[in-house]
Structures are given as structure tokens and as C-alpha cells.
N, C-alpha and C. Protein backbone atom coordinates (compact mmCIF):
# COMPACT_ATOMS: atom_id res chain seq x y z
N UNK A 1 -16.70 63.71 0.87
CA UNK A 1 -15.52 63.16 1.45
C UNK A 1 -15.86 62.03 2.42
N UNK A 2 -17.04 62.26 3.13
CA UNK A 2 -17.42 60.98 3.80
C UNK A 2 -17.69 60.55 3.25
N UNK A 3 -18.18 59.92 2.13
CA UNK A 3 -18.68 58.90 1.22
C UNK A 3 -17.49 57.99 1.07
N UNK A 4 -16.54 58.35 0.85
CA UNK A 4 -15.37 58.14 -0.14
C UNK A 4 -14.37 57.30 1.43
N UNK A 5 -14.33 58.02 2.82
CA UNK A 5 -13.90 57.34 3.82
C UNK A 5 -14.64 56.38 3.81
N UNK A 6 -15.99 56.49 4.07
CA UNK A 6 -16.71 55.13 4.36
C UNK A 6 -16.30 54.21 3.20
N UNK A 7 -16.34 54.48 1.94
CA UNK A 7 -16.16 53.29 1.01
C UNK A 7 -14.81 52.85 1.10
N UNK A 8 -13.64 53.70 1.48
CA UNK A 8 -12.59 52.80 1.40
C UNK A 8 -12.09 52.36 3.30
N UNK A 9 -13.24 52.84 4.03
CA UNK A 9 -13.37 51.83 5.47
C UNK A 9 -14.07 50.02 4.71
N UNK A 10 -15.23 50.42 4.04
CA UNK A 10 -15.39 48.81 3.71
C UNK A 10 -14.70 48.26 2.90
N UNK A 11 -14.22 48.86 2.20
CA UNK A 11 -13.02 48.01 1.37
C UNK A 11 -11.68 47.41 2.44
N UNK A 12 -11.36 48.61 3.21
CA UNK A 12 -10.21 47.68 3.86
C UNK A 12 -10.69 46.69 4.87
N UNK A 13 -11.79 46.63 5.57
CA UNK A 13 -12.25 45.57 6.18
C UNK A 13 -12.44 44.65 5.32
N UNK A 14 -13.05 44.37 4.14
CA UNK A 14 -13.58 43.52 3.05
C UNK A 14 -12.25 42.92 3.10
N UNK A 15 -10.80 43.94 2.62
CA UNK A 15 -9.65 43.27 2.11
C UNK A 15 -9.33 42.53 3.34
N UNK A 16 -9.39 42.74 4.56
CA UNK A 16 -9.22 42.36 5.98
C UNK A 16 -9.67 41.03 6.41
N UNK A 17 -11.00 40.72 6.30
CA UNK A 17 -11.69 39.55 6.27
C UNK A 17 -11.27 38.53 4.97
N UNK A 18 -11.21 38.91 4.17
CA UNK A 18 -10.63 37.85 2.85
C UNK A 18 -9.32 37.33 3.13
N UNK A 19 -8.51 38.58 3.26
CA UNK A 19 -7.15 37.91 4.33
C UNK A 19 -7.04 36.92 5.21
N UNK A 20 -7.85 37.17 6.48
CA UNK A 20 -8.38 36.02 7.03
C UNK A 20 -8.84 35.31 7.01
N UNK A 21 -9.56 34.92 5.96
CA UNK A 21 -10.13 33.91 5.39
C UNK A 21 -8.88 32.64 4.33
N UNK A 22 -8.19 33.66 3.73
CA UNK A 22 -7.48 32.96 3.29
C UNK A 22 -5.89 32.80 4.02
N UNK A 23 -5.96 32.79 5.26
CA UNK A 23 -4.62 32.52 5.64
C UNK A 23 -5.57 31.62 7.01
N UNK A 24 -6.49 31.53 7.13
CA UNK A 24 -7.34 30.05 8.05
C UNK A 24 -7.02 28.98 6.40
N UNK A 25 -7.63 29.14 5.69
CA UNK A 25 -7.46 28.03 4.43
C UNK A 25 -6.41 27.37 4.34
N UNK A 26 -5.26 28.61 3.76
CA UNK A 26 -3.71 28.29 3.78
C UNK A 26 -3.25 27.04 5.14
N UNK A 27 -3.65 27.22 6.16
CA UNK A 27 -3.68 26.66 7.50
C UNK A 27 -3.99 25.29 7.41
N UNK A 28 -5.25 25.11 6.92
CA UNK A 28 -6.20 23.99 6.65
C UNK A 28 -5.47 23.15 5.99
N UNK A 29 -5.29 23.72 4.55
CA UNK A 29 -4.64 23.00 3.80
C UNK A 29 -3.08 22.35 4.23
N UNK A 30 -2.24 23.19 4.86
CA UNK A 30 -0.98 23.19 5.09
C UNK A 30 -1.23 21.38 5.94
N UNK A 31 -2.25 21.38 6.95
CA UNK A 31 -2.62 20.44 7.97
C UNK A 31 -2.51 19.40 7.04
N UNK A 32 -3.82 19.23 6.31
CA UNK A 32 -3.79 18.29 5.57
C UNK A 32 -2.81 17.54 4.83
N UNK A 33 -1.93 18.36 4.40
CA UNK A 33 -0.71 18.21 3.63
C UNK A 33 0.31 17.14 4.47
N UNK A 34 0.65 17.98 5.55
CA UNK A 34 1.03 17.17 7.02
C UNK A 34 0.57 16.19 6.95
N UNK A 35 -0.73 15.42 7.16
CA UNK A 35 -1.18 14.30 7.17
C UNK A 35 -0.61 13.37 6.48
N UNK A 36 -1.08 13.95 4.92
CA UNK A 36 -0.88 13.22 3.74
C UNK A 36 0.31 12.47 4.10
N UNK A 37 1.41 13.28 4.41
CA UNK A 37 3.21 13.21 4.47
C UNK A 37 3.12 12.09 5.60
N UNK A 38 2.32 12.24 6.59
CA UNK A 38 2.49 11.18 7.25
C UNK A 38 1.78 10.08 7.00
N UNK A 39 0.87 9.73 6.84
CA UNK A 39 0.26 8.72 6.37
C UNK A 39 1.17 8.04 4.93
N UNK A 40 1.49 9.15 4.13
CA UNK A 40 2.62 8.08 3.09
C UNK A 40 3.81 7.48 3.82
N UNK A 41 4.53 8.16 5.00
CA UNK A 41 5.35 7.69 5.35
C UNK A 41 5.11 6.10 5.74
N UNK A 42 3.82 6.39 6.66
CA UNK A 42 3.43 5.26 7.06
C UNK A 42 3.21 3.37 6.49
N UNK A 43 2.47 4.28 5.29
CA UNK A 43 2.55 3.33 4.22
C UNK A 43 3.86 2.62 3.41
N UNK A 44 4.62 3.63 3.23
CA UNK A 44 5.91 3.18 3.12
C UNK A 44 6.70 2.16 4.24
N UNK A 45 6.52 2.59 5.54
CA UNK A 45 7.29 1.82 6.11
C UNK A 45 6.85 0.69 6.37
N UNK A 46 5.24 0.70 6.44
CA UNK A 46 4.22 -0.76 6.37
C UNK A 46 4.52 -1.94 5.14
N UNK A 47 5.38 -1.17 3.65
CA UNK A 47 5.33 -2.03 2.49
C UNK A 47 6.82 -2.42 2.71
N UNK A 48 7.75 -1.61 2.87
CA UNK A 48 8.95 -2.65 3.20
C UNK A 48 9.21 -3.63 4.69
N UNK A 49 8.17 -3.09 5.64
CA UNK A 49 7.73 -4.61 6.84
C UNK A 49 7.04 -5.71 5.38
N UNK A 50 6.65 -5.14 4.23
CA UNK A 50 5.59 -6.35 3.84
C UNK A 50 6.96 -6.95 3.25
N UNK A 51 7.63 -6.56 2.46
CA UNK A 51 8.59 -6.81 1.98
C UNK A 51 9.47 -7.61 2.05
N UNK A 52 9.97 -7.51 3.48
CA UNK A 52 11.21 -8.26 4.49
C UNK A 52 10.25 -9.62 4.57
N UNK A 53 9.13 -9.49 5.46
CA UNK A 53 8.22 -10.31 5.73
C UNK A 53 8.05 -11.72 3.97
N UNK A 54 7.75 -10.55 3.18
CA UNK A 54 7.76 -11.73 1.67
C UNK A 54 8.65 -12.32 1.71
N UNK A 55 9.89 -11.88 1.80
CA UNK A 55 11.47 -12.44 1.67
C UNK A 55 11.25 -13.60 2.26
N UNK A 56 11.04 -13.61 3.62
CA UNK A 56 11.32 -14.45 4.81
C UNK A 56 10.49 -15.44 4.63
N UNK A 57 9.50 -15.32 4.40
CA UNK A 57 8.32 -16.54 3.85
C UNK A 57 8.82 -16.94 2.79
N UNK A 58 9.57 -16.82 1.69
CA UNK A 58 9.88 -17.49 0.50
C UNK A 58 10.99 -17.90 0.44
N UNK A 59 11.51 -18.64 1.62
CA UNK A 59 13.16 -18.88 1.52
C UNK A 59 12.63 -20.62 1.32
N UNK A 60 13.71 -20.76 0.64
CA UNK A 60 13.41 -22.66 0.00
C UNK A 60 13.53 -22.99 1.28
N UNK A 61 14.04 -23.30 2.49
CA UNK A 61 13.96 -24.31 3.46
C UNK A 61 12.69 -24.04 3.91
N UNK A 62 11.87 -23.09 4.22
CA UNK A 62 10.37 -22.68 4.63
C UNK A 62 9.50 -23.31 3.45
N UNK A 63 9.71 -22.94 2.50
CA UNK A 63 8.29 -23.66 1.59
C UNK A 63 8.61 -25.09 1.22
N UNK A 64 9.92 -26.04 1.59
CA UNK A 64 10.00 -27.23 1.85
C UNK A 64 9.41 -27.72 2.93
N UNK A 65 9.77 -27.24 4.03
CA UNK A 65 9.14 -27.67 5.48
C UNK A 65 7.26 -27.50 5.73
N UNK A 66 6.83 -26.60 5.20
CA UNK A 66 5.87 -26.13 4.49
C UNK A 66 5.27 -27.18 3.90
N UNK A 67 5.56 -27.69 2.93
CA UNK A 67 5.35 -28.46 1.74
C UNK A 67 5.20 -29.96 2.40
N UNK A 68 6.26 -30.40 3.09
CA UNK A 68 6.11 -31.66 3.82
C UNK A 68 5.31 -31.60 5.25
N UNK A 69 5.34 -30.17 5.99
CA UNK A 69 4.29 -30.55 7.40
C UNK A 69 2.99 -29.97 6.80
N UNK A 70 2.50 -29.57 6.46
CA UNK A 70 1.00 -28.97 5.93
C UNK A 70 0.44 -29.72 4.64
N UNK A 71 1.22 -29.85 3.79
CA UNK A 71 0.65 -29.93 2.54
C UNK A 71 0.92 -31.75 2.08
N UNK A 72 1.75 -32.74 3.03
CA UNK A 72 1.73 -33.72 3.08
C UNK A 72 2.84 -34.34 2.35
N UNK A 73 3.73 -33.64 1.39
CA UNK A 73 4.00 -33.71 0.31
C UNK A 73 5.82 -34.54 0.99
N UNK A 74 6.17 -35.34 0.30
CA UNK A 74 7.59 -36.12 -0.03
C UNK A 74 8.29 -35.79 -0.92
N UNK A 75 9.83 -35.99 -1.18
CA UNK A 75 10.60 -36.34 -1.79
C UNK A 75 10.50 -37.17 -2.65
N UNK A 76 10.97 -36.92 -3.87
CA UNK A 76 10.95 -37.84 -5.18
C UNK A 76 11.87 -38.88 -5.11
N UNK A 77 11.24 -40.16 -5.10
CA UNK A 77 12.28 -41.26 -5.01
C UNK A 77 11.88 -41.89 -6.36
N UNK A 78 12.79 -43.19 -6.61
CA UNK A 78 12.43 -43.98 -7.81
C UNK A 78 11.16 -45.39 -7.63
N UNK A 79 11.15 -45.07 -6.15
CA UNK A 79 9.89 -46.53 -5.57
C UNK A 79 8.27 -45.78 -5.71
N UNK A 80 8.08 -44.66 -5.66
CA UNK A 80 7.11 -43.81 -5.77
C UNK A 80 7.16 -43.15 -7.24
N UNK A 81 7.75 -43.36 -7.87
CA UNK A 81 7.96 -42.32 -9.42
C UNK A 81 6.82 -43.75 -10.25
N UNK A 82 5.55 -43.10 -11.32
CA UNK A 82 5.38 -44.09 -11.99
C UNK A 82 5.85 -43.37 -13.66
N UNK A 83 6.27 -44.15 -14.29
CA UNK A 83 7.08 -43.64 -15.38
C UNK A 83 5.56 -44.15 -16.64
N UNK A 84 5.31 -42.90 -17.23
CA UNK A 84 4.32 -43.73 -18.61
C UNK A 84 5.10 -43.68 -19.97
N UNK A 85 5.05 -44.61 -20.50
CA UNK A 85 5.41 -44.65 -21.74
C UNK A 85 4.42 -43.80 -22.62
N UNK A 86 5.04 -44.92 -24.05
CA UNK A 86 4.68 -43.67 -25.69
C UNK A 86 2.92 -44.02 -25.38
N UNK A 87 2.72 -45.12 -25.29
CA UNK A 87 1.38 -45.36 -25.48
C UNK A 87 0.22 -45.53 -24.39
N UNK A 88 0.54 -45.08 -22.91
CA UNK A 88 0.15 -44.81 -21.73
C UNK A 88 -0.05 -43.12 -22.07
N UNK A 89 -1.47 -42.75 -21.72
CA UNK A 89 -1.59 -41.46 -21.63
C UNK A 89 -2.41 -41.18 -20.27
N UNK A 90 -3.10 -39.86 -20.17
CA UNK A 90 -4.20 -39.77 -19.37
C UNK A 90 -5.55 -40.37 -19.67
N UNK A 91 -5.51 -41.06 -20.57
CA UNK A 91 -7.39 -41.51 -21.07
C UNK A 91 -6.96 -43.28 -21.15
N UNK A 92 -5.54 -43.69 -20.96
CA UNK A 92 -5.87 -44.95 -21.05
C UNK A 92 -5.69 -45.65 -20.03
N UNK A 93 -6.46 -46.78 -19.94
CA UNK A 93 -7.20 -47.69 -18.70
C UNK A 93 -5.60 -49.04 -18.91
N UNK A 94 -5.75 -49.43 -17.78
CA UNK A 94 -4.69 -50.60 -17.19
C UNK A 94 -5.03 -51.68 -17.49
């Protein structure tokens, strides 16, 4: 009969410690999970700042103003336009 107490004393400690073992894990994991959730949030709210931000950079009066203070660039007039004909290409000389 003592045999039989002692073996089911280490069994319920055994079952005891595994318990605890797996409800520290459960824990661990749960944390991590948390993270995850926040860090996606994060990311999310970082891609629609990128978003608004794209918008706002691509509005035609910005990449005009753009276009003429940085990049040097004018308006198409007819005193600056050179027009090539049928027999003017890129390979022929003036």
C-alpha cells in the first residue's frame, strides 16, 4: 500500500509541475500574442500616415511647382516647341 501512495504522490506532483509548466507557456505565449497585436496595429497606423502623406505629395499643383523649382522645367509654348517633320528623325544631322 505504500508503494502504490508513493507512486500516485509522484504522479500528482509530476501532473502538478507539468501544469505549471504549461500555464507559465500559455502566459508566454498569450504575451507575445499581445505584442504581435500591437506592433500590427502599429504598422497599420504607420501605412495609412504613409498613405495620406502619398496623397499629399501627388497633388498636380505640388509636382508642377516641383517640376518648375527643382527640376528646372517650363511650360510648353510654341517659341520653344521644335516641330520635326517626315524626314527629320533622331540620326539626322542639320
Amino acid at each position: 500500500m505504500t508503494r502504490l501512495n508513493i507512486a500516485l504522490m509522484v504522479a500528482a506532483l509530476a501532473s502538478a509541475m507539468y501544469l505549471v509548466s504549461v500555464q507559465y507557456e500559455s502566459r508566454r505565449l498569450f504575451t507575445e500574442l499581445e505584442k504581435a497585436h500591437r506592433e500590427a496595429r502599429n504598422l497599420h497606423t504607420d501605412f495609412e500616415r504613409l498613405q495620406v502623406e502619398r496623397r499629399s505629395q501627388a497633388t498636380p499643383a505640388r509636382v508642377e511647382r516641383v517640376a518648375q523649382e527643382k527640376l528646372q522645367m517650363r511650360q510648353v509654348n510654341p517659341g520653344i516647341t521644335l516641330y520635326l517633320g517626315k524626314d527629320d528623325g533622331p540620326g539626322k544631322q542639320p
